[in-house]
PDB file of N, CA and C in Angstrom:
ATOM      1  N   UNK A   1     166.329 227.493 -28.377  1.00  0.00           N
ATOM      2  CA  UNK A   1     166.628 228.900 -28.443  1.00  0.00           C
ATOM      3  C   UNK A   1     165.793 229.506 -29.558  1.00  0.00           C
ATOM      4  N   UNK A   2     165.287 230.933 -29.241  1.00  0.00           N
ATOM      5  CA  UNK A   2     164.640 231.430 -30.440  1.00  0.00           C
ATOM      6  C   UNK A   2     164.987 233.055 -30.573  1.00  0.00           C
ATOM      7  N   UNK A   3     164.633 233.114 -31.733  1.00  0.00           N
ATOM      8  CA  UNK A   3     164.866 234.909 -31.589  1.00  0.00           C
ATOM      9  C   UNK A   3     163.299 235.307 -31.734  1.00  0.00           C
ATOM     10  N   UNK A   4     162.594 236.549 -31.203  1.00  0.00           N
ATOM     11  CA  UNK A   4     161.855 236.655 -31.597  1.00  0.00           C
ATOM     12  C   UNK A   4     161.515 238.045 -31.584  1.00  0.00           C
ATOM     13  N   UNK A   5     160.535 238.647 -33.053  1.00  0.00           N
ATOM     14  CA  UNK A   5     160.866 239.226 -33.753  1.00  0.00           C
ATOM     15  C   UNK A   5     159.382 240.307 -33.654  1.00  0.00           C
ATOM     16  N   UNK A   6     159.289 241.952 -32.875  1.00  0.00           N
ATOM     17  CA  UNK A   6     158.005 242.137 -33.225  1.00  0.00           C
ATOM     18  C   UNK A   6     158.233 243.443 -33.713  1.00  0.00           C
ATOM     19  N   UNK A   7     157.087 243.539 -34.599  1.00  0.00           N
ATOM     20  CA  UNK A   7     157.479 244.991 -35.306  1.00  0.00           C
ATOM     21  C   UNK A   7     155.618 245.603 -34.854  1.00  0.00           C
ATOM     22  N   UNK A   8     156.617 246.942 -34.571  1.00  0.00           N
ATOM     23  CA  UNK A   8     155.293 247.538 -33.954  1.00  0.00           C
ATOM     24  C   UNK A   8     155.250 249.022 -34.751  1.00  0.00           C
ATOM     25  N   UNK A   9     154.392 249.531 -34.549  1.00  0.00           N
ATOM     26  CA  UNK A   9     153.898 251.016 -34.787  1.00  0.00           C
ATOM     27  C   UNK A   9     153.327 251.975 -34.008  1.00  0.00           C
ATOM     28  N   UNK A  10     153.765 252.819 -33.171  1.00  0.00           N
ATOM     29  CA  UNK A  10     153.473 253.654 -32.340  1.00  0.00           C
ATOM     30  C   UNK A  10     153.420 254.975 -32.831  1.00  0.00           C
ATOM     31  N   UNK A  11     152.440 255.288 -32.408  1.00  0.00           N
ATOM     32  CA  UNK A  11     151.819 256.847 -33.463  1.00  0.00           C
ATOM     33  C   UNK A  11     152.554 257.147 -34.808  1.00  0.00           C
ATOM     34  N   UNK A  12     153.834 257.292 -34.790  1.00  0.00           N
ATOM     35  CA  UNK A  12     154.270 257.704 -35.814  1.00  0.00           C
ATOM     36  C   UNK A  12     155.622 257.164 -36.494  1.00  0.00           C
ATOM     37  N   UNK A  13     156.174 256.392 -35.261  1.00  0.00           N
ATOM     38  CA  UNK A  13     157.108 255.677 -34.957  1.00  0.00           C
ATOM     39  C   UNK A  13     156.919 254.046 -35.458  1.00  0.00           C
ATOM     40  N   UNK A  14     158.121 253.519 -36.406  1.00  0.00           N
ATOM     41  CA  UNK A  14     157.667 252.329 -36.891  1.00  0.00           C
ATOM     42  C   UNK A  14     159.477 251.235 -36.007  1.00  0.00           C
ATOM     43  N   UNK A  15     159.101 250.258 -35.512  1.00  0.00           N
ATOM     44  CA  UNK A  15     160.035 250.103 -34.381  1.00  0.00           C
ATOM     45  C   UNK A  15     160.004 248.415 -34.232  1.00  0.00           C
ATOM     46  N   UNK A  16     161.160 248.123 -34.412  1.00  0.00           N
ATOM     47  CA  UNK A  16     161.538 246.217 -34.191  1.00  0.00           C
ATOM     48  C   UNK A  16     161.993 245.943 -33.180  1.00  0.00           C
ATOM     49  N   UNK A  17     161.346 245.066 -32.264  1.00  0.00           N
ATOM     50  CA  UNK A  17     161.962 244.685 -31.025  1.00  0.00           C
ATOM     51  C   UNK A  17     162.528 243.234 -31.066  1.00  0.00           C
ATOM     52  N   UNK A  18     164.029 243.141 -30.924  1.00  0.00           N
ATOM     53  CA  UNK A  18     164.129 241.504 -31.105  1.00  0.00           C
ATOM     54  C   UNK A  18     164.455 241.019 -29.531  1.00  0.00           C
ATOM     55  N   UNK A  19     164.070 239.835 -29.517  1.00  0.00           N
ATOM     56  CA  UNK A  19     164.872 239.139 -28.158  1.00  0.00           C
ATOM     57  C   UNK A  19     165.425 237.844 -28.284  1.00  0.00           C
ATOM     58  N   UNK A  20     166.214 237.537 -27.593  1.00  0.00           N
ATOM     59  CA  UNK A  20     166.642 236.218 -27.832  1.00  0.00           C
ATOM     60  C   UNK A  20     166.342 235.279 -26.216  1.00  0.00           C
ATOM     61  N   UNK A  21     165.573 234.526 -26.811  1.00  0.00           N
ATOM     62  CA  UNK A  21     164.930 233.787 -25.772  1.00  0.00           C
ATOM     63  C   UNK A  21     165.431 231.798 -25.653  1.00  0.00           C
ATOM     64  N   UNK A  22     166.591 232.396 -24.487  1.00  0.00           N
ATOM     65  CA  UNK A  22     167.284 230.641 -24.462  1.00  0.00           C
ATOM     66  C   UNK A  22     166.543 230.128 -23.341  1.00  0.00           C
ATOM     67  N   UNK A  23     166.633 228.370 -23.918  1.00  0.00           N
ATOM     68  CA  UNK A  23     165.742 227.869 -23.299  1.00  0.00           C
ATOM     69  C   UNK A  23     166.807 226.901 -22.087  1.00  0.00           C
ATOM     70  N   UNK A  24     166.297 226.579 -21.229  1.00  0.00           N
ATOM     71  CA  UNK A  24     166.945 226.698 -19.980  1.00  0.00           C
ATOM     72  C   UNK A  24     167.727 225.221 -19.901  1.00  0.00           C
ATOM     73  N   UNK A  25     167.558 224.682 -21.123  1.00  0.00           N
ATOM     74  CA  UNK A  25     167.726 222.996 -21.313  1.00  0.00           C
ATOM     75  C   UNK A  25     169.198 223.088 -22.475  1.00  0.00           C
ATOM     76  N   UNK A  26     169.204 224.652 -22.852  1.00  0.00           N
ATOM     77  CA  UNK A  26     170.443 224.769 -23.911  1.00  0.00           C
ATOM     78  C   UNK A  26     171.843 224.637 -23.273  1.00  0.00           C
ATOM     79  N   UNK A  27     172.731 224.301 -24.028  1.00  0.00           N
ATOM     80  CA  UNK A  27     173.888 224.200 -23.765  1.00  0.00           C
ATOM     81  C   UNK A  27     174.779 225.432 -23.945  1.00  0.00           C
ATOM     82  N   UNK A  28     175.977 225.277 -22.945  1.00  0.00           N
ATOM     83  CA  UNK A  28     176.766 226.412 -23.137  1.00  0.00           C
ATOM     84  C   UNK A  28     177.159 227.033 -24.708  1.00  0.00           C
ATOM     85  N   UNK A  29     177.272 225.705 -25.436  1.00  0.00           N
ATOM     86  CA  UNK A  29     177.525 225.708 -27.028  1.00  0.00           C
ATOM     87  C   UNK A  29     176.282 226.418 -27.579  1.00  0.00           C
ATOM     88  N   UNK A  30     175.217 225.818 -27.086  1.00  0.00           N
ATOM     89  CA  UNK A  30     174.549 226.204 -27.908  1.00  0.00           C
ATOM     90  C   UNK A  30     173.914 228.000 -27.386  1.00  0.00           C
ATOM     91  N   UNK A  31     173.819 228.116 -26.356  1.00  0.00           N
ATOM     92  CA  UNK A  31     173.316 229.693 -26.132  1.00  0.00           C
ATOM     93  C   UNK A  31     175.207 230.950 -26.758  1.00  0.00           C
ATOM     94  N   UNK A  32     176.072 230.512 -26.651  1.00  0.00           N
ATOM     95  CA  UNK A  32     176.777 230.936 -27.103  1.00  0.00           C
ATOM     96  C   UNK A  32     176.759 231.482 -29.257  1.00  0.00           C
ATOM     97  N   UNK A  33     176.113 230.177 -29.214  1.00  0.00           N
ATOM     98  CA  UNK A  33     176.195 230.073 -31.037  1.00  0.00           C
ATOM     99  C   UNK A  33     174.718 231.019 -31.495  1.00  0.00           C
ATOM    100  N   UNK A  34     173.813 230.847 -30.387  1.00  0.00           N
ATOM    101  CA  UNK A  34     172.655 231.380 -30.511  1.00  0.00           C
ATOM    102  C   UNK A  34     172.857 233.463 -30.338  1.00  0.00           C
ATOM    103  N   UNK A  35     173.534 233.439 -29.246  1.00  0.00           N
ATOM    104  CA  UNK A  35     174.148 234.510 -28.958  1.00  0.00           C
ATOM    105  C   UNK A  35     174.952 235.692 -30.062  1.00  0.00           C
ATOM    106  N   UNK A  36     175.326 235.004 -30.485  1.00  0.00           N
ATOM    107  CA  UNK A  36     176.572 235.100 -31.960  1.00  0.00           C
ATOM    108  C   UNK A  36     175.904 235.526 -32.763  1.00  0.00           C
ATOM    109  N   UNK A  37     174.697 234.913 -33.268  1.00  0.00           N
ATOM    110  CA  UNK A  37     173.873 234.706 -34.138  1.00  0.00           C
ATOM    111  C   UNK A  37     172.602 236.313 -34.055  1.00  0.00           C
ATOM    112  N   UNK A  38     172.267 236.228 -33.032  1.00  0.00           N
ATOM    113  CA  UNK A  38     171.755 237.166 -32.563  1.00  0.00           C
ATOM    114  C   UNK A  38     172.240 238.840 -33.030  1.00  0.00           C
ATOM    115  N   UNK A  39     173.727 238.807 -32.085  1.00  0.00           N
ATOM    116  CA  UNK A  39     174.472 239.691 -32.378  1.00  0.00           C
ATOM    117  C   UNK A  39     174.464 239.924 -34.242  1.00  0.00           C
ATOM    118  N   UNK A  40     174.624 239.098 -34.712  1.00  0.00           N
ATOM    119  CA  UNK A  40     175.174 239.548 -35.763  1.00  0.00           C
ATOM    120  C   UNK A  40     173.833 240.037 -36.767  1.00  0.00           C
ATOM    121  N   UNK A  41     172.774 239.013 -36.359  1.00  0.00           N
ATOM    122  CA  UNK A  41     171.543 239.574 -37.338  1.00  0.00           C
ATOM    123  C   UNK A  41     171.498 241.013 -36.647  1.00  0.00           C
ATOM    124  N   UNK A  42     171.453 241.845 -35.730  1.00  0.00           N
ATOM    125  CA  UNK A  42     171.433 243.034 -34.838  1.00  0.00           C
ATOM    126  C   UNK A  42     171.326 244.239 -36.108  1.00  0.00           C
ATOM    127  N   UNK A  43     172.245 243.954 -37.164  1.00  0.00           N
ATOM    128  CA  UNK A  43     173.011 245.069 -38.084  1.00  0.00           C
ATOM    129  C   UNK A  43     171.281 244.837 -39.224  1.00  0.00           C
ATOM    130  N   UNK A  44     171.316 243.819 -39.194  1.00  0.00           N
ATOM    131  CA  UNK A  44     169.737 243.271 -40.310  1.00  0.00           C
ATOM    132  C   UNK A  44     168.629 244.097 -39.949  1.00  0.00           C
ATOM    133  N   UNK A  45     168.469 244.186 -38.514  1.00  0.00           N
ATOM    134  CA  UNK A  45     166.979 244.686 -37.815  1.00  0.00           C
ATOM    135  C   UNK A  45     166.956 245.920 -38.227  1.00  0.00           C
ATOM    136  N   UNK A  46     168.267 246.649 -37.524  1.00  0.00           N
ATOM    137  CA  UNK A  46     168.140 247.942 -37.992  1.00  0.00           C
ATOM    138  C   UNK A  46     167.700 248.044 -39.442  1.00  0.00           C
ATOM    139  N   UNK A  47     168.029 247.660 -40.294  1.00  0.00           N
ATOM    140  CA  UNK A  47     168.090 247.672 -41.642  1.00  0.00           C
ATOM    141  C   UNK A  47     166.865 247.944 -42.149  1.00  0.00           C
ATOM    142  N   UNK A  48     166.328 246.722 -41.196  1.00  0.00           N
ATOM    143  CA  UNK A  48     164.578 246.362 -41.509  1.00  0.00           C
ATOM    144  C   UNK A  48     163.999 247.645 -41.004  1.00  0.00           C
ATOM    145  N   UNK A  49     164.363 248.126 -39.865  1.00  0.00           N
ATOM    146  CA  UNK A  49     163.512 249.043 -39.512  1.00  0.00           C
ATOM    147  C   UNK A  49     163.867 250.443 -40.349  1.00  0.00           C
ATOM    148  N   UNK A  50     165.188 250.744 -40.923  1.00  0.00           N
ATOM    149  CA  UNK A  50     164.671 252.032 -41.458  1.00  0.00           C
ATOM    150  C   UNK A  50     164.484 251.910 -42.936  1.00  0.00           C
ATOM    151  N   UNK A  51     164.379 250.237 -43.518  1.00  0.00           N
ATOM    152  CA  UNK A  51     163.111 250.443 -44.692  1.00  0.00           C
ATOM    153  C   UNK A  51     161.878 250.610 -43.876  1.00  0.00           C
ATOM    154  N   UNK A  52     161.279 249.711 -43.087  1.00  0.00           N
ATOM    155  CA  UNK A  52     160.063 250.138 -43.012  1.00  0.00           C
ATOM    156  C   UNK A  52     159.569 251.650 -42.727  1.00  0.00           C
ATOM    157  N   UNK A  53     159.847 252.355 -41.737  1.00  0.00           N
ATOM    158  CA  UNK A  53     160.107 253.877 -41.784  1.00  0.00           C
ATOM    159  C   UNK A  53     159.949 254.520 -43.362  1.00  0.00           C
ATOM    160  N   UNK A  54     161.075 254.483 -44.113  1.00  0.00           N
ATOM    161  CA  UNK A  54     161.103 254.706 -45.890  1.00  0.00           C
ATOM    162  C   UNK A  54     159.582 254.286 -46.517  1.00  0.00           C
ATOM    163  N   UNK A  55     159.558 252.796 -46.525  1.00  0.00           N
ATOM    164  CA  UNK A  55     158.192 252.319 -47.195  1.00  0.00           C
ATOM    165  C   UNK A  55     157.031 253.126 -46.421  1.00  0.00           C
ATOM    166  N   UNK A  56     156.690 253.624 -45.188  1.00  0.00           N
ATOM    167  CA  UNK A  56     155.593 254.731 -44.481  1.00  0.00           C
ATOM    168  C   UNK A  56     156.027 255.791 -44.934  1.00  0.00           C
ATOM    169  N   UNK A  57     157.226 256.490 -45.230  1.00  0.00           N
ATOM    170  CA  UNK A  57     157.238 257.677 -45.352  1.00  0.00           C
ATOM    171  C   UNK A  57     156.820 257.873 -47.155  1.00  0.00           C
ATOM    172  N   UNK A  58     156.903 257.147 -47.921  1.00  0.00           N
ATOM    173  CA  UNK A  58     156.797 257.076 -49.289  1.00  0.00           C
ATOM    174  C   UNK A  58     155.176 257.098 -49.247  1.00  0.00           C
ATOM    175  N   UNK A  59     154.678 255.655 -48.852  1.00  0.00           N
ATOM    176  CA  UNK A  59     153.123 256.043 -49.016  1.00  0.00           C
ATOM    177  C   UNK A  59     152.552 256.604 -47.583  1.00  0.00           C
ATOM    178  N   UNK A  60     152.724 257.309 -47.275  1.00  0.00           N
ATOM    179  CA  UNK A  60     152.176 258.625 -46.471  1.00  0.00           C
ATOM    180  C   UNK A  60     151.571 257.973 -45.468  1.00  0.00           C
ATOM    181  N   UNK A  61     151.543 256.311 -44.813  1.00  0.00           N
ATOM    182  CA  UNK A  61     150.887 255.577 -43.757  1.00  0.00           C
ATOM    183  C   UNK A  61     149.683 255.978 -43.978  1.00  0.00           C
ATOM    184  N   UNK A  62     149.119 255.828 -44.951  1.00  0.00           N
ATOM    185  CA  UNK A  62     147.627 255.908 -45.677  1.00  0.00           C
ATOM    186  C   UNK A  62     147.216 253.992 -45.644  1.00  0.00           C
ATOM    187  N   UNK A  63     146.183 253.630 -44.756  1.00  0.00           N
ATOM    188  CA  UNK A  63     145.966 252.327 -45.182  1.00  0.00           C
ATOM    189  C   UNK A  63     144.421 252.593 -46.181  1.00  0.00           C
TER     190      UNK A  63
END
């Protein structure tokens, strides 16, 4: 099982896409615990994404 994690930038828009990608050999236990896990980092991403947003809006997305 994996989560996986992409952070993108679209014109102006700074944006985290997660997925959780079970692998077809996992167990009920385990896509459940993976599941859980998922859910709960959910509250983190957001997090991540409106620092990153903050950190662009501070330095003006000047590279």
């Amino acid at each position: 099982m994996r989560i996986i994690l992409n952070v993108k930038e679209i014109g102006r828009k700074i944006g985290i896409e997660a997925k959780l990608d079970t692998g077809c050999q996992d167990t009920a236990r385990e896509r459940a615990a993976g599941e859980a896990l998922f859910h709960h980092l959910g509250d983190h991403f957001a997090t991540m994404e409106q620092t990153a947003k903050k950190l662009k809006a501070l330095f003006g997305g000047k590279r």
